[in-house]
N, C-alpha and C. Protein backbone atom coordinates (compact mmCIF):
# COMPACT_ATOMS: atom_id res chain seq x y z
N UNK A 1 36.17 -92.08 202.21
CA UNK A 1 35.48 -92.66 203.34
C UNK A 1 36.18 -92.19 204.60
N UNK A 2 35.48 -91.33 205.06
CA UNK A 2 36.24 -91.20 206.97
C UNK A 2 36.37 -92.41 207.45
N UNK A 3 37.31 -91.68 208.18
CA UNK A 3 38.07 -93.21 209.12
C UNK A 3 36.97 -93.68 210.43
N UNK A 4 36.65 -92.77 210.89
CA UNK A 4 35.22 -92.78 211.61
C UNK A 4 34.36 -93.49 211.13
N UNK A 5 33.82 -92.95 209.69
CA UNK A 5 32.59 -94.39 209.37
C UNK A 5 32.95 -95.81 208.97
N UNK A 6 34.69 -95.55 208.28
CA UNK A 6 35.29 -97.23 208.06
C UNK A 6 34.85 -98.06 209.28
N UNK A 7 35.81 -97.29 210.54
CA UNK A 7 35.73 -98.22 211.53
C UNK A 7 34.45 -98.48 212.14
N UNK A 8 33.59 -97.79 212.04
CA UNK A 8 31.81 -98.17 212.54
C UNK A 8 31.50 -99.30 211.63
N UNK A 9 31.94 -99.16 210.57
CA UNK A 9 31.47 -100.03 209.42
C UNK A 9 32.08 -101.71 209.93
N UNK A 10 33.35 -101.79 209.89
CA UNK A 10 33.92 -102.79 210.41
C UNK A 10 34.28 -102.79 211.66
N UNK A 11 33.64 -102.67 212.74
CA UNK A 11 33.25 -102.89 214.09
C UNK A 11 31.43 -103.92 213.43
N UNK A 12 30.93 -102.86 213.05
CA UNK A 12 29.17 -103.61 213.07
C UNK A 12 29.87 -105.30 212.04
N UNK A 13 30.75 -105.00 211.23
CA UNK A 13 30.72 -106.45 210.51
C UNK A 13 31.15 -107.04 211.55
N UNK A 14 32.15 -106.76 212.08
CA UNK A 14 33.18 -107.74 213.15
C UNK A 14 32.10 -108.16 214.01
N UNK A 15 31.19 -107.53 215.17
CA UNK A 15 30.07 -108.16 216.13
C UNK A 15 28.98 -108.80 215.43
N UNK A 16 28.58 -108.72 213.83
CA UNK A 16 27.45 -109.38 213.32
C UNK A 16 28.23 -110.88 213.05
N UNK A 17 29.56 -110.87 212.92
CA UNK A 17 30.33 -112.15 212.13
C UNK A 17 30.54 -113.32 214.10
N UNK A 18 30.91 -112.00 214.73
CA UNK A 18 31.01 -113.03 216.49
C UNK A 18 29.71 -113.55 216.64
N UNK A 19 28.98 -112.55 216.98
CA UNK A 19 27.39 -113.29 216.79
C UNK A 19 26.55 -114.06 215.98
N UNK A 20 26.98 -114.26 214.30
CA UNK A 20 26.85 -115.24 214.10
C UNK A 20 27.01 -116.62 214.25
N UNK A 21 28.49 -116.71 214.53
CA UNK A 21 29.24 -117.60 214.86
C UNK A 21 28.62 -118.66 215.86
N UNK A 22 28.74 -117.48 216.82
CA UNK A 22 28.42 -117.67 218.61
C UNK A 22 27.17 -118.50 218.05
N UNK A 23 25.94 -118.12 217.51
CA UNK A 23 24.43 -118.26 217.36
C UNK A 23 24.65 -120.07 216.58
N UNK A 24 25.72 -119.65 215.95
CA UNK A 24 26.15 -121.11 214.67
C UNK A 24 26.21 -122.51 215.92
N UNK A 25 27.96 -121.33 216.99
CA UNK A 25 27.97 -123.03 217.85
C UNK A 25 27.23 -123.48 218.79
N UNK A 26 26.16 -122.39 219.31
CA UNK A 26 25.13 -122.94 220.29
C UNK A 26 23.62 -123.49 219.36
N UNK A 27 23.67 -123.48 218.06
CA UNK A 27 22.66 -123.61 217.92
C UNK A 27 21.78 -123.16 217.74
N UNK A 28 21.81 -121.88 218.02
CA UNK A 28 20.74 -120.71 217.67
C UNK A 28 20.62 -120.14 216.96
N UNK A 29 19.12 -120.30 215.99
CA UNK A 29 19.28 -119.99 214.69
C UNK A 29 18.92 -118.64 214.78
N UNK A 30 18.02 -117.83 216.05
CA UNK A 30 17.53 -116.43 216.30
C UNK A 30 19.14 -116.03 215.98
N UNK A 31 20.06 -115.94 217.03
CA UNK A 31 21.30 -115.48 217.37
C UNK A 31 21.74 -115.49 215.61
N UNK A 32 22.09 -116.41 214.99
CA UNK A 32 22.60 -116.59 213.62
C UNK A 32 21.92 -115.39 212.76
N UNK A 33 20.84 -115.82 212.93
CA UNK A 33 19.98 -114.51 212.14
C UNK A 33 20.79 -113.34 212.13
N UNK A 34 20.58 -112.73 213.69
CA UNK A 34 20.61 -111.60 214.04
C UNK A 34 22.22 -111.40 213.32
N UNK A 35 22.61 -111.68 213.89
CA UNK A 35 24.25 -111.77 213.94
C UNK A 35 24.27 -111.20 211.85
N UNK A 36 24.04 -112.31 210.95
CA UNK A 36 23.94 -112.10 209.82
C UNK A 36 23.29 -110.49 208.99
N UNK A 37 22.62 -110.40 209.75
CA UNK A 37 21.60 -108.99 209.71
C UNK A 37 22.98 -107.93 210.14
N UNK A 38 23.45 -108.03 211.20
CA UNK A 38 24.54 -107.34 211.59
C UNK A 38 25.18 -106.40 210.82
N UNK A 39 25.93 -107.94 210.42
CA UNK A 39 27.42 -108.45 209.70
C UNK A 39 26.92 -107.51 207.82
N UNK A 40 25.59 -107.24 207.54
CA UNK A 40 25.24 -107.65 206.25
C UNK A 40 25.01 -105.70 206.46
N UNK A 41 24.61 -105.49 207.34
CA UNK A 41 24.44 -104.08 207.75
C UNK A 41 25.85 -103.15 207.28
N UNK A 42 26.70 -103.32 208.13
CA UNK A 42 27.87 -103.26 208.20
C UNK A 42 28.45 -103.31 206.55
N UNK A 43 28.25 -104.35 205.94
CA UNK A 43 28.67 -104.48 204.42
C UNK A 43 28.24 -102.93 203.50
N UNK A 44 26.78 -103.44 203.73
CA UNK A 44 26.14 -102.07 202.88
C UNK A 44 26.79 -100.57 203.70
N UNK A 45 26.85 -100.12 204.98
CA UNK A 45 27.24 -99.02 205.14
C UNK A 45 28.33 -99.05 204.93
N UNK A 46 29.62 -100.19 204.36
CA UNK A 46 30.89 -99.79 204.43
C UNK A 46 31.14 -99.35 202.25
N UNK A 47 29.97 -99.84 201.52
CA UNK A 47 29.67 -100.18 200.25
C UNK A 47 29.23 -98.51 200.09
N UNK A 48 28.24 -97.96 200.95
CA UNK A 48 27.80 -96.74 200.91
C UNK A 48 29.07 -95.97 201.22
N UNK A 49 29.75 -95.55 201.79
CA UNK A 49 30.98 -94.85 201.98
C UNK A 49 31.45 -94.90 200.68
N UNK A 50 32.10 -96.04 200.66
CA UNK A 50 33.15 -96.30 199.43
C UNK A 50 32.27 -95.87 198.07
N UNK A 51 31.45 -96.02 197.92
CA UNK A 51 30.67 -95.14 196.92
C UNK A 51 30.57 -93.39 196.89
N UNK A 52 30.32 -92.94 197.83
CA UNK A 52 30.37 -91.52 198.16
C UNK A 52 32.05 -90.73 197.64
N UNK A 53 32.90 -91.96 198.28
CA UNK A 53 34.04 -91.36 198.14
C UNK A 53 34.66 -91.46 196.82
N UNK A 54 34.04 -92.43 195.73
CA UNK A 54 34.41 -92.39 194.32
C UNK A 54 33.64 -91.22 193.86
N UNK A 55 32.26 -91.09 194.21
CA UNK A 55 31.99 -90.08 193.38
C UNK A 55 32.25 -88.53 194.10
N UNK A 56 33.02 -88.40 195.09
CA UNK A 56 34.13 -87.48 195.61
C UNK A 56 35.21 -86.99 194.25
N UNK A 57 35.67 -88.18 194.12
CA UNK A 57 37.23 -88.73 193.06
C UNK A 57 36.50 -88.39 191.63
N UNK A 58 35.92 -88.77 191.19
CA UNK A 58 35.05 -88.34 190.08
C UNK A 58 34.26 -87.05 189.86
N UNK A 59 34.24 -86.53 190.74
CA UNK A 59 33.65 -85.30 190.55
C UNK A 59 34.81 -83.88 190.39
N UNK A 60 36.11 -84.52 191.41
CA UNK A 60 37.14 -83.58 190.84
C UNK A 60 38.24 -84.29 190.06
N UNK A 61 37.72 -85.09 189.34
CA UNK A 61 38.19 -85.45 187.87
C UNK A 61 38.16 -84.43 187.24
N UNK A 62 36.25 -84.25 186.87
CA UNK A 62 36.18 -83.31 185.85
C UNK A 62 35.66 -81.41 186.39
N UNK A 63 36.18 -81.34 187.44
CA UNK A 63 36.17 -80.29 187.83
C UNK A 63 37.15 -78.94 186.85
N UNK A 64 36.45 -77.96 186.28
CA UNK A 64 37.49 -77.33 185.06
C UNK A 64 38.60 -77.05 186.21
């Protein structure tokens, strides 16, 4: 996983998790939404990396 897409990855969780929050203590369930959508974004592109990069590791496993 580049360090470039880690940190995009956990930047988008970190502002979907503030904005949830934020959306939680005012009350706003739009804001909560969004925020969750974020945060959930962020998960899967950091899940997609870390996948790419096993089958990186696995592929010169069995490389002759």
């Amino acid at each position: 996983m580049s360090t470039s897409k880690r940190i995009k990855a956990k930047a988008e969780q970190t502002k979907g998790k503030i904005k949830e929050e934020t959306g939680r203590a005012l009350g706003n369930e739009e804001m909560t939404a969004k925020g969750h959508v974020e945060k959930s974004k962020g998960d899967l592109r950091e899940a997609g990396e870390k996948a790419k990069g096993s089958a990186r590791k696995a592929k010169d496993v069995f490389k002759p």
